[in-house]
Protein backbone atom coordinates (compact mmCIF):
# COMPACT_ATOMS: atom_id res chain seq x y z
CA UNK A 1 109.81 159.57 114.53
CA UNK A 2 113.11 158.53 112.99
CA UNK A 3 114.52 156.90 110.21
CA UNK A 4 117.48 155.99 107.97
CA UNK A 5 118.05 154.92 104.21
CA UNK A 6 120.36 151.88 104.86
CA UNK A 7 123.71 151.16 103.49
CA UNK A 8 121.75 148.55 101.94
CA UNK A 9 119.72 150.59 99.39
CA UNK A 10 122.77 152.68 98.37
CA UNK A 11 124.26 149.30 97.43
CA UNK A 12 121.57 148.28 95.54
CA UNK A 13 121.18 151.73 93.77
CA UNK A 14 124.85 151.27 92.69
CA UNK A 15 124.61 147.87 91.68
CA UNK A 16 121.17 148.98 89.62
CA UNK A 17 123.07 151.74 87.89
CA UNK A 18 125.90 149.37 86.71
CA UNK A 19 123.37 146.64 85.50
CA UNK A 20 121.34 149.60 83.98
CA UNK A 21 124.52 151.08 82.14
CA UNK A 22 124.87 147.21 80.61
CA UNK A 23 121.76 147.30 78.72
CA UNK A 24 120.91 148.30 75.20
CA UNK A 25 118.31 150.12 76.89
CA UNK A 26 120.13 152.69 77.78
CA UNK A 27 123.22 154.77 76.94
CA UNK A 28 125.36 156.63 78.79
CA UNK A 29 127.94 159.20 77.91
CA UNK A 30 130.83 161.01 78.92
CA UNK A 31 131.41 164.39 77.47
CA UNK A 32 133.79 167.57 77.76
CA UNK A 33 133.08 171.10 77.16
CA UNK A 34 133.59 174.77 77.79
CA UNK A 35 136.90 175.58 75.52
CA UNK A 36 137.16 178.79 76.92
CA UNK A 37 136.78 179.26 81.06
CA UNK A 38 138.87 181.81 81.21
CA UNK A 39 136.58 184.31 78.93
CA UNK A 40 133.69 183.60 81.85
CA UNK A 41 135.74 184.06 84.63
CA UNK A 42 139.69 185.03 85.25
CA UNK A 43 140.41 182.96 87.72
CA UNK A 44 138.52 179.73 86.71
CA UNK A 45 142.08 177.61 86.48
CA UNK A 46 143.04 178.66 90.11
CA UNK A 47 139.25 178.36 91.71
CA UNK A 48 136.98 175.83 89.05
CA UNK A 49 133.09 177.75 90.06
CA UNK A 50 131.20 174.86 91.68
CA UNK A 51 128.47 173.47 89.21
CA UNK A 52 125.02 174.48 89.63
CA UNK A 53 122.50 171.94 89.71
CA UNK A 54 119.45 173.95 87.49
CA UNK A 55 117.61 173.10 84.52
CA UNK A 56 119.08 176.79 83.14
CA UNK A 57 122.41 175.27 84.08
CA UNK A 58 122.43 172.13 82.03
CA UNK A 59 121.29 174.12 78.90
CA UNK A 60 124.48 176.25 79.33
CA UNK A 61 126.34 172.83 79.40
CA UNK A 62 124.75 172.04 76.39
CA UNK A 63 125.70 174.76 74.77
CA UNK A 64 129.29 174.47 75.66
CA UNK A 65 129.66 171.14 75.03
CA UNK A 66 132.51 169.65 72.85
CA UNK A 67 132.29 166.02 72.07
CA UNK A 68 131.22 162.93 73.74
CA UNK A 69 132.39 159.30 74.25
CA UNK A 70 130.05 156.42 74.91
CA UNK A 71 130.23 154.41 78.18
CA UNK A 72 129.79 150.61 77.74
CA UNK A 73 128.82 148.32 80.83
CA UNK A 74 132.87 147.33 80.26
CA UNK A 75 133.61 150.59 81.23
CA UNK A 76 131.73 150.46 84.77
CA UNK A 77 132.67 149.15 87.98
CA UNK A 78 131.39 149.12 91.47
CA UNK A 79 134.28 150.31 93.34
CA UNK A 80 135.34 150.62 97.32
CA UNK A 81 138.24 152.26 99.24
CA UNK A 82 141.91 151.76 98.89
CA UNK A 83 142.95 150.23 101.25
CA UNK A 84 146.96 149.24 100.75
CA UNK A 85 148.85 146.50 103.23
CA UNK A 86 151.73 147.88 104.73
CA UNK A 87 153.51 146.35 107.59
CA UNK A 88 153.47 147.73 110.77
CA UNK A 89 149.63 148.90 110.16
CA UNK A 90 147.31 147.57 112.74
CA UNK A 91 144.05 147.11 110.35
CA UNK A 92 140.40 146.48 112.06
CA UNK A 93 139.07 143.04 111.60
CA UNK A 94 135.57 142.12 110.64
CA UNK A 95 132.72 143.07 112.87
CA UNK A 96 129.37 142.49 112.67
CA UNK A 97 128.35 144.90 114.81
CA UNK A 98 130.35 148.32 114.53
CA UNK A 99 128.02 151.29 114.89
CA UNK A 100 127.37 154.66 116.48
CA UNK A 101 127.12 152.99 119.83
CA UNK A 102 130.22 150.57 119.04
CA UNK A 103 132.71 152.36 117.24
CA UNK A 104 136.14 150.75 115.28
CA UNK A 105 138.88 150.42 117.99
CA UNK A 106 141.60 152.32 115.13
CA UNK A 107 139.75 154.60 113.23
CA UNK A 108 136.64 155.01 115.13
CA UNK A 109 133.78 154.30 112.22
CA UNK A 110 130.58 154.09 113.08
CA UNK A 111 129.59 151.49 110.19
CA UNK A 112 131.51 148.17 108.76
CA UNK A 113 132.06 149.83 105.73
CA UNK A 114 133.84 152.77 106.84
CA UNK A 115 137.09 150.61 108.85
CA UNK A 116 139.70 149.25 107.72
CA UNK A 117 139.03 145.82 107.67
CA UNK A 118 140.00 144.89 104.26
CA UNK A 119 143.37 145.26 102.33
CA UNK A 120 144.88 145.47 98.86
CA UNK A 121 148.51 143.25 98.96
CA UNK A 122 151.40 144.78 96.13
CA UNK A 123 149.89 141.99 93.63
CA UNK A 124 146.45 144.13 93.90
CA UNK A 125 145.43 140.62 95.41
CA UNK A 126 142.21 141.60 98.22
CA UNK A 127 141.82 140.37 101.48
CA UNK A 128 139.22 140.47 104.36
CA UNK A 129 140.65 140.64 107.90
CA UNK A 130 139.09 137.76 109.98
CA UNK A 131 140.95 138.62 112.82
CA UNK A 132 143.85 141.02 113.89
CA UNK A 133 145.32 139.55 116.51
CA UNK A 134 142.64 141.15 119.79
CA UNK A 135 143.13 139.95 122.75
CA UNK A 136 142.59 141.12 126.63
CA UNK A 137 145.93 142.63 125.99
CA UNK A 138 145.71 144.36 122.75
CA UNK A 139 141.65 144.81 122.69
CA UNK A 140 142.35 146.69 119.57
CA UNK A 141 144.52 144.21 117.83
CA UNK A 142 148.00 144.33 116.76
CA UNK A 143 150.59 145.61 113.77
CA UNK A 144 149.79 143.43 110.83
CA UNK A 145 153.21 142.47 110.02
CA UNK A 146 152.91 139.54 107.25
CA UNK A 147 151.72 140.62 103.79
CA UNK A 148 148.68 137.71 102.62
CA UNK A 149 149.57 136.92 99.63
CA UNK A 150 148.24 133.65 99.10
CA UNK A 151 144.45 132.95 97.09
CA UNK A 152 143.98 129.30 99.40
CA UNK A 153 140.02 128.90 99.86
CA UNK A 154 139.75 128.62 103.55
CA UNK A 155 140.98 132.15 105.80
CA UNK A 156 144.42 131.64 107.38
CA UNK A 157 147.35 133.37 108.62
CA UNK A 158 149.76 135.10 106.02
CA UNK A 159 153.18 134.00 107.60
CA UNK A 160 154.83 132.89 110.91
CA UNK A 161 155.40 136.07 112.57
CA UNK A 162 152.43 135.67 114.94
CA UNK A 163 151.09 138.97 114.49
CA UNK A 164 147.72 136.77 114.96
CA UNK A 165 146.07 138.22 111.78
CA UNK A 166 143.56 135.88 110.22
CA UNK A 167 142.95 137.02 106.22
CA UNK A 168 140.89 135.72 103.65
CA UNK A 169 141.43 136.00 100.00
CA UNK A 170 138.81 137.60 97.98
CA UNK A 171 139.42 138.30 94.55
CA UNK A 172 142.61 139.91 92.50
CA UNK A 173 141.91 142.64 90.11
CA UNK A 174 142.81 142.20 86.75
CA UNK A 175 145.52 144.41 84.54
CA UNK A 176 142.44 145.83 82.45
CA UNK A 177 140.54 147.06 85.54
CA UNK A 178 143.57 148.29 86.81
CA UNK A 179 144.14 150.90 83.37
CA UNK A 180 140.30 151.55 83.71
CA UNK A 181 138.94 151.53 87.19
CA UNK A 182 142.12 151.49 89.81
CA UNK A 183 143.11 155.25 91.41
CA UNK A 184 145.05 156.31 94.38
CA UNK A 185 141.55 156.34 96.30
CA UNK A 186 139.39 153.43 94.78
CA UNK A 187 139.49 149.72 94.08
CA UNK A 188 137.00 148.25 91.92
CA UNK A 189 135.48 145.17 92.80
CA UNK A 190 134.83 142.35 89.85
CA UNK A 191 131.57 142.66 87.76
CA UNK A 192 129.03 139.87 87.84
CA UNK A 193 130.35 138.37 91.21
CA UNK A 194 127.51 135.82 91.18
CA UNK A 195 128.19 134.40 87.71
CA UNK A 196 131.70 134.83 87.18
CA UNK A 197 133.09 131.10 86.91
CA UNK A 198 136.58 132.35 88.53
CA UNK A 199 134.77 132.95 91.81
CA UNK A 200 132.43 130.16 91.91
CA UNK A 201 134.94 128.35 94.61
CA UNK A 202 135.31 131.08 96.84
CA UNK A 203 131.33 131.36 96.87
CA UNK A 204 130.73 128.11 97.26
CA UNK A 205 133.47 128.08 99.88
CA UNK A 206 130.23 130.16 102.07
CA UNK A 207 127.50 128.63 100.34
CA UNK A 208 126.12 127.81 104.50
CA UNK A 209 125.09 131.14 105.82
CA UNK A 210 125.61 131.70 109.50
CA UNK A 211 128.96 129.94 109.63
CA UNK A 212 131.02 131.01 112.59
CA UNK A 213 135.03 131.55 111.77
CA UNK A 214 135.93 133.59 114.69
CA UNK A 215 135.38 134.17 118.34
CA UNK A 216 137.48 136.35 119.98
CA UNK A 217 138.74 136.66 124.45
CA UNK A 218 138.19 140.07 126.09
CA UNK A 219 138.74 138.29 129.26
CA UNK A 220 140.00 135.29 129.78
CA UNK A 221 138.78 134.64 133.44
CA UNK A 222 140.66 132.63 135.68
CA UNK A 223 140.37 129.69 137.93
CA UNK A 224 139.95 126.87 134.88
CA UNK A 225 142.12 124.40 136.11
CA UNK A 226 145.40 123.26 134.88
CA UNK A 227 147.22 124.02 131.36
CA UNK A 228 144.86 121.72 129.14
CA UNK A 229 142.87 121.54 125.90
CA UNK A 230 138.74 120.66 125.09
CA UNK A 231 137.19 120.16 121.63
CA UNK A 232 133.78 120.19 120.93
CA UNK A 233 132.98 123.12 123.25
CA UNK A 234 129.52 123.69 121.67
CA UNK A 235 128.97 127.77 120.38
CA UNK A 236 125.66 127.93 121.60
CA UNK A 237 122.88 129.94 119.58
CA UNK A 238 120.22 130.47 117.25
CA UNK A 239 122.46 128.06 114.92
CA UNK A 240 123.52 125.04 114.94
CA UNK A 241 126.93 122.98 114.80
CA UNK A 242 130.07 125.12 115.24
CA UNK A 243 132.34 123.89 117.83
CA UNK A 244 135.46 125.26 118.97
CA UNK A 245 138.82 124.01 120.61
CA UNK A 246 139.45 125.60 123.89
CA UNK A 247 142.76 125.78 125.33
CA UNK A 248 143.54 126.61 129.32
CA UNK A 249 147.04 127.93 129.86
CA UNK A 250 148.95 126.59 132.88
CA UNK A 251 147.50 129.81 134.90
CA UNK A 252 143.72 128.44 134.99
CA UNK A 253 142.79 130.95 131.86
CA UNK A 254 141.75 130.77 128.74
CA UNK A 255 144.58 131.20 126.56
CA UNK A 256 142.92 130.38 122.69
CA UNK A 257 139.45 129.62 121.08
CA UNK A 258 139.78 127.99 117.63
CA UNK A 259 136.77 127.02 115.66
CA UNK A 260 136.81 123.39 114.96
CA UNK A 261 133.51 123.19 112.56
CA UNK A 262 131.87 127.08 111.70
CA UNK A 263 128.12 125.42 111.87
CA UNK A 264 125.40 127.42 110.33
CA UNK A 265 122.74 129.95 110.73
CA UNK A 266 123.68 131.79 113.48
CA UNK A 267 122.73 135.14 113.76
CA UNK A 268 124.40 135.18 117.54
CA UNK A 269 126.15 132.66 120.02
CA UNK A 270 128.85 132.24 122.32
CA UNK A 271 130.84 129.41 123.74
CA UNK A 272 129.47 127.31 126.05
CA UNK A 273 132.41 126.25 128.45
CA UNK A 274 129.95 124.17 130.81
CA UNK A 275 129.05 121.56 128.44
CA UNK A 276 132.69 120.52 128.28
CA UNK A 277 133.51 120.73 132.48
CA UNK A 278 134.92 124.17 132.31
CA UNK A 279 133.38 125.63 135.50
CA UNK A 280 135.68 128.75 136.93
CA UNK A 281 136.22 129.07 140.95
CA UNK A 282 137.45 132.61 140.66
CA UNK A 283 135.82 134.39 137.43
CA UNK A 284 134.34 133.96 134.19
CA UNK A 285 135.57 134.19 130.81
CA UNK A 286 133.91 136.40 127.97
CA UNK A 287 133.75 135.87 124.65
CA UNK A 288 132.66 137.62 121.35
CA UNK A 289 131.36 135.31 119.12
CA UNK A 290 131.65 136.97 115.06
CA UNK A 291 129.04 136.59 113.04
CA UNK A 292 129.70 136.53 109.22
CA UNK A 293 127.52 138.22 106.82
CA UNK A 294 124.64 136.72 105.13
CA UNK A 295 125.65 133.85 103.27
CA UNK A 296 129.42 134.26 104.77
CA UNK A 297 132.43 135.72 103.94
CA UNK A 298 133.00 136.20 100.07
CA UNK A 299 129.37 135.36 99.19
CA UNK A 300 128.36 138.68 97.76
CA UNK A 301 131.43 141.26 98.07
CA UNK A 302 129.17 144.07 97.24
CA UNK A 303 127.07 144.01 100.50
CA UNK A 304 130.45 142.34 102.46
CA UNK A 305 133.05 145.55 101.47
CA UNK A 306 129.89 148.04 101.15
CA UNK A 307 130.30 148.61 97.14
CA UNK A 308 127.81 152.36 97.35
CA UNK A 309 130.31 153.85 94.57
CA UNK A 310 130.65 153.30 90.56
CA UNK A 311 133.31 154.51 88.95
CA UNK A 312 132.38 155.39 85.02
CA UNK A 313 135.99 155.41 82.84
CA UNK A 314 136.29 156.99 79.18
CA UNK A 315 139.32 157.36 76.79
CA UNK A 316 139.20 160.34 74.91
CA UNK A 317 141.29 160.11 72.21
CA UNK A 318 141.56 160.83 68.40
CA UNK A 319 142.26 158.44 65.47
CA UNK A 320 142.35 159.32 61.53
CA UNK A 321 138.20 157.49 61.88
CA UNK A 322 136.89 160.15 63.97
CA UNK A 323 138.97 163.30 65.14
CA UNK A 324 136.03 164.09 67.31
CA UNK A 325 137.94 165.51 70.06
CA UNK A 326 139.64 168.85 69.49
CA UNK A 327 142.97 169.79 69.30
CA UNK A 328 145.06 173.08 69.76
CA UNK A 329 142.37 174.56 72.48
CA UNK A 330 141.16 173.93 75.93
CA UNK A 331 138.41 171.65 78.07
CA UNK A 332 137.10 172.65 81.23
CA UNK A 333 134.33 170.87 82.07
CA UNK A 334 133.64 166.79 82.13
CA UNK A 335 130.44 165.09 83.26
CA UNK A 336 127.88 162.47 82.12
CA UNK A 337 124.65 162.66 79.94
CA UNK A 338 122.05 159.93 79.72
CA UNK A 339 120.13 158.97 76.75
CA UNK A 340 120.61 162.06 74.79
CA UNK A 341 118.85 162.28 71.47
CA UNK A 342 120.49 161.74 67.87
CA UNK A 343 120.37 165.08 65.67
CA UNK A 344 117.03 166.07 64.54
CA UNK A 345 116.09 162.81 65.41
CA UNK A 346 113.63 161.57 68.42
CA UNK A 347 116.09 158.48 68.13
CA UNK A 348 118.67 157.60 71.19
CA UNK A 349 121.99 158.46 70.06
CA UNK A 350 124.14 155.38 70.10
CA UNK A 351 127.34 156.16 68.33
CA UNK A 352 130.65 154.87 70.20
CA UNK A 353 131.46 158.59 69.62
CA UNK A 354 129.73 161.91 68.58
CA UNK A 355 130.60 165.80 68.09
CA UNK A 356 128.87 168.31 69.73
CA UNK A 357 129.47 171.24 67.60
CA UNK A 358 128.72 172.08 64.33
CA UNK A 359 131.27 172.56 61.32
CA UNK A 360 132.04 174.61 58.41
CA UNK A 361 134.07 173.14 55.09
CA UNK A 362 135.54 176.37 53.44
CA UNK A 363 138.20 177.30 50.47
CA UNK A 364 140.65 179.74 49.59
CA UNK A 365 143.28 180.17 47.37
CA UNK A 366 145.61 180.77 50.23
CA UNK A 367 143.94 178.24 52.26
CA UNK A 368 147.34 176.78 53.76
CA UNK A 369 148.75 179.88 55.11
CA UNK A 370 145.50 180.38 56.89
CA UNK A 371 145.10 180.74 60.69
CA UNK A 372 141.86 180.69 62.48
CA UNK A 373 142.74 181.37 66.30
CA UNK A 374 141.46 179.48 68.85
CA UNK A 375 138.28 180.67 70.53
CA UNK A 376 138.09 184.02 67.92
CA UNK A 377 134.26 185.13 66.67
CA UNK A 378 133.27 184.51 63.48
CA UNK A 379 130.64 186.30 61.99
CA UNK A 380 128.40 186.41 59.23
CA UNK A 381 125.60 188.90 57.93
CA UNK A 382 122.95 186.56 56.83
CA UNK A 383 120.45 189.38 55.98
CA UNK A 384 119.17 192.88 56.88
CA UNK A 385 120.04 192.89 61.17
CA UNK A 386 120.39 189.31 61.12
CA UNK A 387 124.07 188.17 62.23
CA UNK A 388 125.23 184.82 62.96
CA UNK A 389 128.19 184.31 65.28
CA UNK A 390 130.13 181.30 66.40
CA UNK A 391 133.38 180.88 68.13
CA UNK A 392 136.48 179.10 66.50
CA UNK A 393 137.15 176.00 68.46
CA UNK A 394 139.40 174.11 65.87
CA UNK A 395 141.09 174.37 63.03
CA UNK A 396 142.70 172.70 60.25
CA UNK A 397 144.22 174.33 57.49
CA UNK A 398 144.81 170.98 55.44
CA UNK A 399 141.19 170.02 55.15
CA UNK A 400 139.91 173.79 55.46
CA UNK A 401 137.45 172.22 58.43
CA UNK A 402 136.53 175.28 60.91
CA UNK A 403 134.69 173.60 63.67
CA UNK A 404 132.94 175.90 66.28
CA UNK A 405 130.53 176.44 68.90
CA UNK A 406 128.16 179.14 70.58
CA UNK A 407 128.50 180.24 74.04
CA UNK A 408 125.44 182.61 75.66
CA UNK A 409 128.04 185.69 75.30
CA UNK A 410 127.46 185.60 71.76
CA UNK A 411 123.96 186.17 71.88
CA UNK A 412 123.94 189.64 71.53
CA UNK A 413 124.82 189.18 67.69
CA UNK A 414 121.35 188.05 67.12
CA UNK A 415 118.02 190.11 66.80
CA UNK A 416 115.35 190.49 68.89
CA UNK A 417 117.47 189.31 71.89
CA UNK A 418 117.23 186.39 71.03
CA UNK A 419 120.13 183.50 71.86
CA UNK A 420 121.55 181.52 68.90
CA UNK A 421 119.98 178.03 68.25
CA UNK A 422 122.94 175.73 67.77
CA UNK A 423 122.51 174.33 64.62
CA UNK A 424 120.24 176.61 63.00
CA UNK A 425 121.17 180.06 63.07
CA UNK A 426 124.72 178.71 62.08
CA UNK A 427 123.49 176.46 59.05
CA UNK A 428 122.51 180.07 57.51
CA UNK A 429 126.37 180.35 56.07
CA UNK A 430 126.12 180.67 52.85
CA UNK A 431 128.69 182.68 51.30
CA UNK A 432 132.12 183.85 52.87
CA UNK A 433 133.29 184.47 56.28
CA UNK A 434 134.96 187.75 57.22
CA UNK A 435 136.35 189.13 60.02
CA UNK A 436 134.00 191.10 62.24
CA UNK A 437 134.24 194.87 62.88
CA UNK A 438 135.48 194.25 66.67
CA UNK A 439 138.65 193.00 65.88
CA UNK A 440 137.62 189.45 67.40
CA UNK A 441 138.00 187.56 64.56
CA UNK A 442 141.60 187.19 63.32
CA UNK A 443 143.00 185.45 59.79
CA UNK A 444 147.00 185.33 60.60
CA UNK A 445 146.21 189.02 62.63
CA UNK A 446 144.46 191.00 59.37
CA UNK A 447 141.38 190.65 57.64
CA UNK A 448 141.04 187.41 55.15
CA UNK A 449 137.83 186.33 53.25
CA UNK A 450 137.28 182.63 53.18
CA UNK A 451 134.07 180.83 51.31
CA UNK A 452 131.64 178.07 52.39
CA UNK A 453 133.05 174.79 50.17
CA UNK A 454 129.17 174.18 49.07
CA UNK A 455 130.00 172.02 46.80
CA UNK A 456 131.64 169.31 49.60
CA UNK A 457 129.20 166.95 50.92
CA UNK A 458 130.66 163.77 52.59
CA UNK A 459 132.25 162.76 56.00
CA UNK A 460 135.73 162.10 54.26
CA UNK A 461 137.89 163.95 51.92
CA UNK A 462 140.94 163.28 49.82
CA UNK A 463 143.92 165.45 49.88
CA UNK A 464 147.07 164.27 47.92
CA UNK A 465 146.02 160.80 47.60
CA UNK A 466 145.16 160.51 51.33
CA UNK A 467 141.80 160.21 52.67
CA UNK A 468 140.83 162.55 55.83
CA UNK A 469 138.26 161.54 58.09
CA UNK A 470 136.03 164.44 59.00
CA UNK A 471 134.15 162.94 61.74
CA UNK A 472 130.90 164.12 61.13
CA UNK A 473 128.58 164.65 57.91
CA UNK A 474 128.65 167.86 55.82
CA UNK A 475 125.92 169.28 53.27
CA UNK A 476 126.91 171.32 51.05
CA UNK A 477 130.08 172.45 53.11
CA UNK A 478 128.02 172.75 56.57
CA UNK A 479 127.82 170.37 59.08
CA UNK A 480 125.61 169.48 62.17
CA UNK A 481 126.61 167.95 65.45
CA UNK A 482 125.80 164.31 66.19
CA UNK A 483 124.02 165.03 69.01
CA UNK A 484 120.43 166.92 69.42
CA UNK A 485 121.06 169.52 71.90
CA UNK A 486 118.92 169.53 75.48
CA UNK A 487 118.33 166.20 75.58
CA UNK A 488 118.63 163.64 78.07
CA UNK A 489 119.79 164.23 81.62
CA UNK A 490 122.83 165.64 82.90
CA UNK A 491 123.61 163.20 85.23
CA UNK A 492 127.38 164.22 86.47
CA UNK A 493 129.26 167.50 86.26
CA UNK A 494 132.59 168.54 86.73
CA UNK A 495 134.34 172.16 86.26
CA UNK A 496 138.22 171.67 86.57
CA UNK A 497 141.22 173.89 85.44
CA UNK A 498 141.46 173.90 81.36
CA UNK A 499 143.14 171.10 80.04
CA UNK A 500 144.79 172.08 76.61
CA UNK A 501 144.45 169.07 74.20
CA UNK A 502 147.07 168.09 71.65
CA UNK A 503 147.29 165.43 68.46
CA UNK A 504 148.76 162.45 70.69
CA UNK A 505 146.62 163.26 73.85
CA UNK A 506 144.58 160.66 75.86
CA UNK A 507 142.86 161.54 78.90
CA UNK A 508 141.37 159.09 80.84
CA UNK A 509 138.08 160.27 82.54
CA UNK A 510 136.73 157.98 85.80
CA UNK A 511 134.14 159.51 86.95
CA UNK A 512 132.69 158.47 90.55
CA UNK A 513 129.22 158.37 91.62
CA UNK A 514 128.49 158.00 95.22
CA UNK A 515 124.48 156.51 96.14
């Protein structure tokens, strides 16, 4: 017995997960992690370890997990192949039928969606190939030579070369979607085709399904008389109403078929010469009569250019409202959680932003001339063979704001074997932080004693007479992260080569999900 999952369904899974990330009933987010690959493996930079997909897995994401950014149903496209115009490219036209049995003359797919029968122009205007110029003599079409670049309704040529391409205009993507969702693979495709007034024309344009644009000669026969024209030859099918203009060349073949009206409901056809006299006395013509997709050509893009891929985009950035991202170390790792939990809360989180790590507010007198180096263990003795560890991920000697995390490396500072709880071994500070007998820890390369600020509790603090935002909450100079740990499901992962962060950094994240 055999069977397939259709194009279909992957469509519709994509086009679910887009309408799903729109909702307030869920909440998606984009995160980065792992400050310090290199400690886990030498060579991660060179050769990134492939993710594992285990639950064991995801809690080691979780505990290397930095910050994360929430990803609004703005920030989510269906997207499709890039396909760029350039002339002298012979592109594949529109079939209905391509398939395992009926390959793509140029690039030999065995599915629609996998030619090249749609193009991007320079304006990032997009454009369905009706027809590339096939004949007898070219039976895979010919160089596309004239760049469309016109948004008329009905498909036409795109200049007077007679390269015989036949394009129709789609849609052009906007300057915001090109920022968020454009790449040198991808194109998105617009969101809410079917209620977005600016393509309300071109829909309506195909509001008959089953209309016939194009039939196409792969032989034009011979013995049809002398060099003449006939309208009204009748396409003949499960439709009803296309007609085409057939025009005999002064050889007694058929030298062009254009479609006078495109009918509707056909699902198959071809062109009925007889009806109109044309009766051959040496051999017959063939004909390949295209049918459109349901409801025609621009009617619902996702199903017509096969949109099976979302692309999810985040900005990670800092601002003086929420320096949730770090600074002065690395990332390594990028992915996607959905609907994690808020901090010791069985509430979804739903902050635009949130911290991952937990913080420490602490004071010195020499405070300035302080240096806590990046990814160094910090340790303090919190009683009688009980040690809590963390590992610097940021700094900042102006607010005195140690921010750090807990990898599974560290876990043989704790007793009994057991791993460190983010978040609750670490809220045991209490006193003063001193460098640990290893050496690991380093204060400006000697020993330094720093205290726990107990008396700060706020999320901002004044220096000078400027305010600092902290980002996140402390108590009595400790703070949480934002987000309850091993919650919600890792839905995307990605280990890459470290990516040092500074103050003035962006990095775009577009993440792409293939159903």
């Amino acid at each position: 017995m055999s069977a397939i999952i259709t194009d279909q369904l992957r469509i519709l899974n994509a086009s679910n997960f887009v309408a799903g990330v729109g909702t307030t009933t869920n909440n998606y987010y984009a995160f980065i992690g792992l400050p310090n690959p290199t400690e886990l493996l030498s060579d991660w930079d060179t050769e990134p370890p492939a993710p594992i997909d285990s639950f064991d897995e995801e809690n080691d994401i979780w505990d290397t997990m930095i910050a994360l950014k929430k990803i609004e149903g703005s920030d989510t496209r269906q997207i499709v192949r890039k396909i760029s115009w350039s002339s002298g490219t012979t592109y594949e036209m529109y079939r209905h039928d391509y398939s395992r049995n009926n390959p793509s003359p140029i690039t030999g797919a065995t599915n629609l969606y996998d030619s090249d029968f749609y193009v991007m122009n320079s304006d990032f205007r997009v454009y369905i190939c009706l027809s590339n110029g096939v004949s007898p003599e070219n039976p895979d079409g010919r160089p596309s030579l004239d760049e469309p670049t016109f948004t008329d309704l009905e498909p036409r040529s795109a200049g007077s070369s007679g390269d015989g391409y036949i394009w129709k205009y789609l849609f052009t993507i906007s300057p915001s979607e090109i920022v968020k969702f454009e790449s040198s693979s991808y194109i998105p495709l617009p969101s809410d085709w079917f209620n977005n007034n600016s393509t309300e024309s071109i829909r309506e344009n195909a509001a008959s399904s089953g209309q016939i644009k194009v039939v196409t000669i792969t032989d034009r026969g011979a013995g049809y008389g002398t060099a003449t024209s006939y309208s009204n030859v009748p396409v003949k099918g499960d439709g009803n109403g296309a007609t085409a203009t057939v025009t005999v060349n002064a050889d007694g073949k058929i030298e062009a078929v254009d479609i006078e009206k495109g009918g509707s409901n056909y699902t198959f056809g071809t062109l009925d010469l007889d009806d109109v006299g044309l009766t051959n006395s040496i051999s017959p013509a063939n004909f390949n009569v295209i049918i459109p997709p349901q409801g025609n050509h621009g009617s619902d893009i996702y199903r017509e250019l096969g949109g099976n891929r979302v692309m999810l985009y985040a900005r990670m950035d800092n601002d003086d409202t929420n320096p949730d991202f770090i600074t002065g170390n690395q990332f390594a790792r990028v992915g996607v959680v959905k609907d994690p939990l808020a901090y010791d809360s069985v509430d979804i989180l739903t902050q635009s932003r949130a911290t991952a790590v937990g913080a420490l507010k602490v004071t010195a007198q020499n405070i300035a001339d302080i240096n806590f180096v990046p990814d160094a263990v910090i340790t303090q003795t919190i009683g009688l063979g009980s040690t809590a560890v963390g590992r610097v991920i940021s700094w900042d000697s102006t607010t005195g704001v140690i921010k750090y995390w807990q990898d599974r490396t560290l876990g043989i500072a704790q007793t009994a074997g057991e791993l460190p709880e983010f978040g609750n071994t670490l809220l045991r500070f209490q006193n003063s932080l001193t460098d640990d007998t290893n050496g690991d820890f380093a204060v400006d390369g000697g020993t330094a004693t720093v205290a726990i600020d107990t008396a700060f509790s706020g999320i901002t603090t004044t220096i000078n007479n400027r305010t600092y935002n902290l980002g996140q909450t402390f108590e009595l100079g400790v703070s949480n992260p934002e987000v309850r740990k091993y919650t919600g499901d890792v839905i995307y992962v990605d280990n890459r080569p470290q990516v040092t962060r500074s103050v003035n950094q962006k990095e775009d994240i577009k993440v792409i999900l293939e159903f």
